[in-house]
Protein backbone atom coordinates (compact mmCIF):
# COMPACT_ATOMS: atom_id res chain seq x y z
CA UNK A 1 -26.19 4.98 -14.00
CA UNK A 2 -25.01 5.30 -10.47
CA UNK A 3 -24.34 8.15 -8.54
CA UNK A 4 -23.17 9.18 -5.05
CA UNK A 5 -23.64 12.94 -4.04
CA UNK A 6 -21.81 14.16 -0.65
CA UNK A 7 -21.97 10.38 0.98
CA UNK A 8 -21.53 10.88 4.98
CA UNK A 9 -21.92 7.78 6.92
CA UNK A 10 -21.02 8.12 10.69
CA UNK A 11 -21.09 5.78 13.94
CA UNK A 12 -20.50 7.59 17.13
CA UNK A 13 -17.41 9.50 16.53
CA UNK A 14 -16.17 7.42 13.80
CA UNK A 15 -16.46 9.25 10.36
CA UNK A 16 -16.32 6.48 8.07
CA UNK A 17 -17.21 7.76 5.11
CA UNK A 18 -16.28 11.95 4.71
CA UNK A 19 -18.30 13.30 1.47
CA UNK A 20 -17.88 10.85 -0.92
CA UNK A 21 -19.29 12.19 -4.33
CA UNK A 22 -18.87 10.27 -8.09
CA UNK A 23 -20.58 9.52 -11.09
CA UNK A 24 -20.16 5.88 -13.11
CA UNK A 25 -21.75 6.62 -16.63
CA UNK A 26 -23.23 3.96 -18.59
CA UNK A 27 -20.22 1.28 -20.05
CA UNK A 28 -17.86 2.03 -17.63
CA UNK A 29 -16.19 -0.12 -14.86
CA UNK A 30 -15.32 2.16 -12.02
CA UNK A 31 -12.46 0.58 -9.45
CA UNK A 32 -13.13 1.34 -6.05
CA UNK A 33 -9.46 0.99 -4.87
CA UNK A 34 -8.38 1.44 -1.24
CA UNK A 35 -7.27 -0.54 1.81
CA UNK A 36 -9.20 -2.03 4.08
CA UNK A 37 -11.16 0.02 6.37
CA UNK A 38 -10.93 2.86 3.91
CA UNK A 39 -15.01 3.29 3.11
CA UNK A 40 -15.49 1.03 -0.24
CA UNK A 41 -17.78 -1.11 1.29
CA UNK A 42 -19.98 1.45 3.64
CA UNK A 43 -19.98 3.33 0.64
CA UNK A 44 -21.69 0.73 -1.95
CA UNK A 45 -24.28 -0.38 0.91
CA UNK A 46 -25.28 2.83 1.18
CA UNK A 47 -25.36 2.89 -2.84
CA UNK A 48 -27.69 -0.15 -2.66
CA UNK A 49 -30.32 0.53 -0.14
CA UNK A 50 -28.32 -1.53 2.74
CA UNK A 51 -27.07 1.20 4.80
CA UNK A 52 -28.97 4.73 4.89
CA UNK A 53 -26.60 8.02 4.68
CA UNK A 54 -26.04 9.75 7.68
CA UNK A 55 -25.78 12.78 5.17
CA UNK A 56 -26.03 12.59 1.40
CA UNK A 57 -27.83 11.24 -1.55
CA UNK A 58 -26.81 8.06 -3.93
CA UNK A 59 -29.05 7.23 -7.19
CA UNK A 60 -29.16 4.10 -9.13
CA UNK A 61 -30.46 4.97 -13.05
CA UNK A 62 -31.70 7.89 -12.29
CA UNK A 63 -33.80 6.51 -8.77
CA UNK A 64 -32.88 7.68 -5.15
CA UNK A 65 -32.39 5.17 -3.45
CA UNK A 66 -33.63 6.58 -0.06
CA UNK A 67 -36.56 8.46 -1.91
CA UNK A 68 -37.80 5.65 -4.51
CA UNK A 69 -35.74 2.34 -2.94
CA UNK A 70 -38.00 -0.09 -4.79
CA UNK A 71 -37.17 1.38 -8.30
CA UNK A 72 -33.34 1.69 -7.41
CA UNK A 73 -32.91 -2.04 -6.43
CA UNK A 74 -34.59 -3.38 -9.54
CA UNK A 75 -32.01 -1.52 -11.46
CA UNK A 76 -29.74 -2.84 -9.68
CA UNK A 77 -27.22 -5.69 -9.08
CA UNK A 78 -25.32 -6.39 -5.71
CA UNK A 79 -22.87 -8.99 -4.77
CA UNK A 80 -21.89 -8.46 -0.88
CA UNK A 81 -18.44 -8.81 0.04
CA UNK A 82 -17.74 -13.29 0.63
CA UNK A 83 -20.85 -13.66 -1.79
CA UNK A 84 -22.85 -14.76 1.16
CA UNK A 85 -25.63 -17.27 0.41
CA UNK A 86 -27.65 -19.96 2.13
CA UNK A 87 -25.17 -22.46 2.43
CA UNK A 88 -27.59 -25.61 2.61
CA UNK A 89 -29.40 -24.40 -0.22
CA UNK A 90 -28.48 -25.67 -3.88
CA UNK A 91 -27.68 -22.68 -6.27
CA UNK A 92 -31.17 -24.22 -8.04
CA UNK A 93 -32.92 -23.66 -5.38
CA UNK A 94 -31.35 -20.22 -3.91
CA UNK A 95 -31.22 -18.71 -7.65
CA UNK A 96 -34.98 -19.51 -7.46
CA UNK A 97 -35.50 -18.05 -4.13
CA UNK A 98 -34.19 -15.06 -5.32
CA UNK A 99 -36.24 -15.00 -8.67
CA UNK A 100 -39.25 -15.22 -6.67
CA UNK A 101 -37.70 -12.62 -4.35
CA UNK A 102 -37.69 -10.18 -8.02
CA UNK A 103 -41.01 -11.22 -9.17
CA UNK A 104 -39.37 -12.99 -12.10
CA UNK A 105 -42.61 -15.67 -13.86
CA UNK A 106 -43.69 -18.00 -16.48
CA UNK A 107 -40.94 -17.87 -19.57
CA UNK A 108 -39.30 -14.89 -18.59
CA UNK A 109 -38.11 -16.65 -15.29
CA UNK A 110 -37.27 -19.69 -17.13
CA UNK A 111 -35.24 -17.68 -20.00
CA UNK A 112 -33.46 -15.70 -17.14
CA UNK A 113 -33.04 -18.95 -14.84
CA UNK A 114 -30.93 -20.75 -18.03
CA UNK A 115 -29.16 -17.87 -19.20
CA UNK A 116 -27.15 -17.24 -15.88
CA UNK A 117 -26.55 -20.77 -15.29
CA UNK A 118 -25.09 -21.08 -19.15
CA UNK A 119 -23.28 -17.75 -18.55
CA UNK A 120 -22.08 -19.05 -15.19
CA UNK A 121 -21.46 -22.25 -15.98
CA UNK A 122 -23.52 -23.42 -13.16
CA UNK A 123 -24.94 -26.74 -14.41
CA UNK A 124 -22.16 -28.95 -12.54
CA UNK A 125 -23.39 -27.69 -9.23
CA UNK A 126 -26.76 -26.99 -9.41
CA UNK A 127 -27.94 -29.16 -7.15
CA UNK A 128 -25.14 -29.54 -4.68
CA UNK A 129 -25.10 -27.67 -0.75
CA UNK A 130 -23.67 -24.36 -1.77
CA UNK A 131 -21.53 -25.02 1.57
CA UNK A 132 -19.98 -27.59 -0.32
CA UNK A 133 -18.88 -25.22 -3.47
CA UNK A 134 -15.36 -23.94 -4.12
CA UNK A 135 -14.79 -20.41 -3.59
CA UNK A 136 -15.16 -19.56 -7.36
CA UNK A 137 -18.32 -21.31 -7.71
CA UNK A 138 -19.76 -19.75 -4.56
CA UNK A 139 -18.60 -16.31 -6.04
CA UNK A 140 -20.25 -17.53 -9.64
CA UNK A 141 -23.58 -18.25 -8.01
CA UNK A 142 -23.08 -15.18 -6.00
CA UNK A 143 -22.75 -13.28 -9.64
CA UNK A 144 -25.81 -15.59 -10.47
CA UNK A 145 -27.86 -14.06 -8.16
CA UNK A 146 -26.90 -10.54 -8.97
CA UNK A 147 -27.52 -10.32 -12.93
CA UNK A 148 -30.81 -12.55 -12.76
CA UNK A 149 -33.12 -9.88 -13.10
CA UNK A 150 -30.92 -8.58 -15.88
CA UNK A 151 -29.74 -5.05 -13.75
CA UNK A 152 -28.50 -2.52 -16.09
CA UNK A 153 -26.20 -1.30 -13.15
CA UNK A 154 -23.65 -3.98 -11.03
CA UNK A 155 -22.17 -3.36 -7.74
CA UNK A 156 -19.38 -6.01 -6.74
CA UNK A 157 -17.53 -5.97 -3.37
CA UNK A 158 -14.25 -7.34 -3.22
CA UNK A 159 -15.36 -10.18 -6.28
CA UNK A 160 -11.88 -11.98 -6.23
CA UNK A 161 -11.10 -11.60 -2.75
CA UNK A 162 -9.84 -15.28 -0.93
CA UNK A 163 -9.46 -16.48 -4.44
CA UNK A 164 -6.62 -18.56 -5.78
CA UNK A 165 -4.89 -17.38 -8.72
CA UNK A 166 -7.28 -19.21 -11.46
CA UNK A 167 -10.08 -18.89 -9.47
CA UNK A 168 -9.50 -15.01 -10.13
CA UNK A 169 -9.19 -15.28 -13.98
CA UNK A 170 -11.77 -17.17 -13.97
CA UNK A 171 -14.27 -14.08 -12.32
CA UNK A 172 -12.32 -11.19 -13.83
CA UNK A 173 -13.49 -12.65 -17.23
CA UNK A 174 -16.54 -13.16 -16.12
CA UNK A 175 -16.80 -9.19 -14.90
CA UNK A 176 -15.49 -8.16 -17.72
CA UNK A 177 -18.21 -9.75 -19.99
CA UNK A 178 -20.98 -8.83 -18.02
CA UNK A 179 -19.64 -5.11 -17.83
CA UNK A 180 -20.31 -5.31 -22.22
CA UNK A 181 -23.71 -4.69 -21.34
CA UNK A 182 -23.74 -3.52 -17.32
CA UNK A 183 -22.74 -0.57 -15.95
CA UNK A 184 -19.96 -1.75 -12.90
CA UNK A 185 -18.81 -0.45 -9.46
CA UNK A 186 -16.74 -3.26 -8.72
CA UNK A 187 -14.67 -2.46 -5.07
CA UNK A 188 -11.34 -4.18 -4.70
CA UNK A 189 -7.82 -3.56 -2.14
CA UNK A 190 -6.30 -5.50 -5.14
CA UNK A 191 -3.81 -3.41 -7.40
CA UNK A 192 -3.50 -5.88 -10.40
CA UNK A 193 -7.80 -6.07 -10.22
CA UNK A 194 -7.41 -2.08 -11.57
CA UNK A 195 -5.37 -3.20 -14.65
CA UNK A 196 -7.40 -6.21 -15.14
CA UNK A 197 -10.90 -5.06 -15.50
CA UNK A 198 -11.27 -1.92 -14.72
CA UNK A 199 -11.96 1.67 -17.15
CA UNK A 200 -11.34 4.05 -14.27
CA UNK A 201 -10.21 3.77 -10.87
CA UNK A 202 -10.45 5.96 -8.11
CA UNK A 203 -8.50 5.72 -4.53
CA UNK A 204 -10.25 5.75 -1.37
CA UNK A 205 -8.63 6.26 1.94
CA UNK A 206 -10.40 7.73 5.52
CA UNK A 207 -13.63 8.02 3.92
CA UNK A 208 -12.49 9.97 1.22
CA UNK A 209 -11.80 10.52 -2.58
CA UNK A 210 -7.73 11.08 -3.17
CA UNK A 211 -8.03 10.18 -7.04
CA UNK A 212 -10.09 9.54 -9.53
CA UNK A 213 -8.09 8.43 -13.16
CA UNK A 214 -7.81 6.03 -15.91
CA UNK A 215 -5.60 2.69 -14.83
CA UNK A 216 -3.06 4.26 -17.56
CA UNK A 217 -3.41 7.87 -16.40
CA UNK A 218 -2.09 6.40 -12.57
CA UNK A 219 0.30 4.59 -13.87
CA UNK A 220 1.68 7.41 -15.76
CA UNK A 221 1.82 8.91 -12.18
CA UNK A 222 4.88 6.41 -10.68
CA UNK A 223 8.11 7.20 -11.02
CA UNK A 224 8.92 4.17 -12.42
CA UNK A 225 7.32 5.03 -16.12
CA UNK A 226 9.75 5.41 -18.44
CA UNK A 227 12.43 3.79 -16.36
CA UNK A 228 14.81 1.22 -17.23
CA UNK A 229 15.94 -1.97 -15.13
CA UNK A 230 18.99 -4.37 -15.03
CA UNK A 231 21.25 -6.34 -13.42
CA UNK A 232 24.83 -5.07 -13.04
CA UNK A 233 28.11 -7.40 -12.12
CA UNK A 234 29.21 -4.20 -10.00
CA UNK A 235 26.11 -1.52 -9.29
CA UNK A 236 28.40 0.67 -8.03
CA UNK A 237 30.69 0.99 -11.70
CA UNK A 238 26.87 0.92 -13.02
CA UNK A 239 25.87 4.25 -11.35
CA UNK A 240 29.04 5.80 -11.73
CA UNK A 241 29.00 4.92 -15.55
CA UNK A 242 25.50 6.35 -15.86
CA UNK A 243 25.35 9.30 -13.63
CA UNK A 244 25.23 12.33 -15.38
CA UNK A 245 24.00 10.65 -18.46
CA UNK A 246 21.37 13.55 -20.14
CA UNK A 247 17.64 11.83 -19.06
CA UNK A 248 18.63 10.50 -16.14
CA UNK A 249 17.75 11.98 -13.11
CA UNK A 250 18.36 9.48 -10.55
CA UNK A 251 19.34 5.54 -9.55
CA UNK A 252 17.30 3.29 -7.32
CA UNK A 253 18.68 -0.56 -6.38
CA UNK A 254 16.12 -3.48 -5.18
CA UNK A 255 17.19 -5.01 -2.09
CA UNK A 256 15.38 -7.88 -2.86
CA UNK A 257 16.41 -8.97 -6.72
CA UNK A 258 19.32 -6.71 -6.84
CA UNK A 259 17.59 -4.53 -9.87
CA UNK A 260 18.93 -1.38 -10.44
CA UNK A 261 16.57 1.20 -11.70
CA UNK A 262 17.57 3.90 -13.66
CA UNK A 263 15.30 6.60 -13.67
CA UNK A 264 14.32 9.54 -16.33
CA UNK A 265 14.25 13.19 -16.25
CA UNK A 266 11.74 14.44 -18.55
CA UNK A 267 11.52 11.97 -20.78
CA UNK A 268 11.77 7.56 -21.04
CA UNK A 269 15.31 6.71 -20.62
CA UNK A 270 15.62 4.35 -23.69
CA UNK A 271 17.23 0.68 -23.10
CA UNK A 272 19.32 1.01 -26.22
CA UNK A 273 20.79 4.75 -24.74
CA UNK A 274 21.73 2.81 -21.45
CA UNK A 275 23.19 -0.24 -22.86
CA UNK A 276 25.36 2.07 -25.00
CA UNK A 277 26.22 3.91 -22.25
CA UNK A 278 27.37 0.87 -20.37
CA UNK A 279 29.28 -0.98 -22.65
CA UNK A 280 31.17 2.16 -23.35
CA UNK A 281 32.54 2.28 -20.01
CA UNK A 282 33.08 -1.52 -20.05
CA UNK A 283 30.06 -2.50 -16.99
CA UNK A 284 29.05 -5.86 -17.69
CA UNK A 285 25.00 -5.77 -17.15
CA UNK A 286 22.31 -8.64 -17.89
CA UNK A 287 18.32 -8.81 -17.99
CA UNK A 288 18.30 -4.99 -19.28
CA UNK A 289 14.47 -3.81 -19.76
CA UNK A 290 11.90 -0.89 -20.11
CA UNK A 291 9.52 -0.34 -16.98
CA UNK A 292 5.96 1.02 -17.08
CA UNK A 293 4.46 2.28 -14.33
CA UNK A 294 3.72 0.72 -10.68
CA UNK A 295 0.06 0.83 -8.91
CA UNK A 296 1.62 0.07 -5.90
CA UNK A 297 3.95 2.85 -5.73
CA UNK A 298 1.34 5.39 -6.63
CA UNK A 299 -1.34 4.01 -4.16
CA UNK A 300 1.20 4.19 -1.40
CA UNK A 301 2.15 7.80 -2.33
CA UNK A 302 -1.53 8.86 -2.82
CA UNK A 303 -2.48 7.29 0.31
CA UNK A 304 0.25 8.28 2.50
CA UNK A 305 0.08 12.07 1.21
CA UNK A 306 -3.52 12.06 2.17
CA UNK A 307 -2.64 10.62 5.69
CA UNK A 308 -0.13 13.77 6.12
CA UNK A 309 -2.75 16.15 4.96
């Protein structure tokens, strides 16, 4: 549904996107994940006819969009990074600025026109300054303006970024319907956005591709997976109780919270195995849990390998 073959993009000296290639197949939600300045959104302009390739071909359902750009954009969906609109236009009158932009008529315009603002929950707003909107409802009629043609294929940049906590729910359910029926290439430096709505995920740093996995296949890359966490009255009589304990292969303490990590060789260290172990040797410990893995710690050591390289 949307392809990138060998992406280049250059200005001047600066490579800023090195030979990008991926494929996001029909139901999935691809994560772009990467920090800023590492490609994501050079690389979906150049995906939606915005930007054209210094080297490189991209395809939207089948359509390149360099050699048949018409074709590619009405297959496609685009919300720019802020969701920028006309902000003295109402979304009733920009969402119909934009239908007549697609060519949309008669009662297939007025079917499409009511079932975004239903979907969106638009009909608060619809005639207020879009200056005036909240960030949420900016991004909604943003989203709005994307799906109105009905776009089998959705590209989102940075969709919850600047959003308060609720205001994020609020579009990460809304992505995650429209992805039922969409194909998504949603583009985010948020970790927790992976977890929350995405299929696959793949890291992006310099221009380039450092991973491409399941959410649950990354996570099974930390160290912390299979780990187990708690709070000891003396760490020291903690690590000296469990050292040398078979599965554990080494110790890790917060500075922050004071959590001690214990963590596994081979396979999970099990809570019950360490609590044994600890009241055996008389440590008094508290708030004793399993760990899955940690985005965090896997983007940093993805992205910092790929800087050494």
């Amino acid at each position: 549904m949307i392809e990138a073959h060998a992406l280049h993009k250059r200005y001047g000296r600066l490579l800023a996107v090195d030979g990008i290639s991926f494929k996001v197949e029909p139901g999935e939600v691809l994560g772009f994940l990467g920090p800023n300045g590492a490609g994501k959104s050079t690389t979906m302009k150049m995906i939606a006819g915005f930007l054209a390739p210094t080297s490189g071909t991209a395809k939207v359902c089948g359509h390149d969009v360099q050699a048949a750009p018409m074709a590619a954009r009405r297959a496609l969906g685009y919300l720019p990074e802020g969701a920028p609109g006309y902000g003295e236009m109402s979304p009733s009158g920009f969402l119909g600025f934009v239908a007549d932009v697609r060519g949309l008529s008669g009662a297939h315009r007025r079917e499409r026109m009511q079932s975004v603002l239903q979907r969106l929950a638009l009909e608060g707003v619809l005639h207020q300054p879009i200056d005036t909107l909240s960030k949420g409802f900016k991004r909604r009629v943003g989203l709005a303006a994307a799906i109105l043609h009905d776009p089998p294929a959705l590209i989102l940049d940075e969709p919850t970024d600047g959003l308060d906590p609720n205001q994020k729910h609020e579009v990460r359910s809304l992505i995650r319907e429209l992805a039922r029926e969409r194909t998504v290439l949603l583009s985010t430096h948020i970790l927790e956005e992976v977890e929350a709505v995405c299929s696959r995920a793949m890291i992006v740093a310099r221009g380039k591709v450092l991973a491409d996995a399941t959410p649950a296949e990354l996570l099974a890359r930390s160290r912390y997976q299979g780990a187990v966490s708690l709070l000891a009255g003396d760490s020291i009589a903690a690590r000296a109780a469990l050292d040398g304990m078979p599965g554990v292969s080494g110790f890790h303490q917060d500075a922050v919270d004071g959590r001690l990590y214990v963590f596994p060789q081979g396979r999970p260290v099990t809570a019950d195995a360490v609590a044994e172990r600890l009241r055996q040797r008389g440590v008094v410990f508290s708030s004793l849990q399993p760990e899955r893995g940690r985005l965090d710690e896997v983007f940093r050591r993805i992205t910092t390998e790929g800087a050494k390289a």
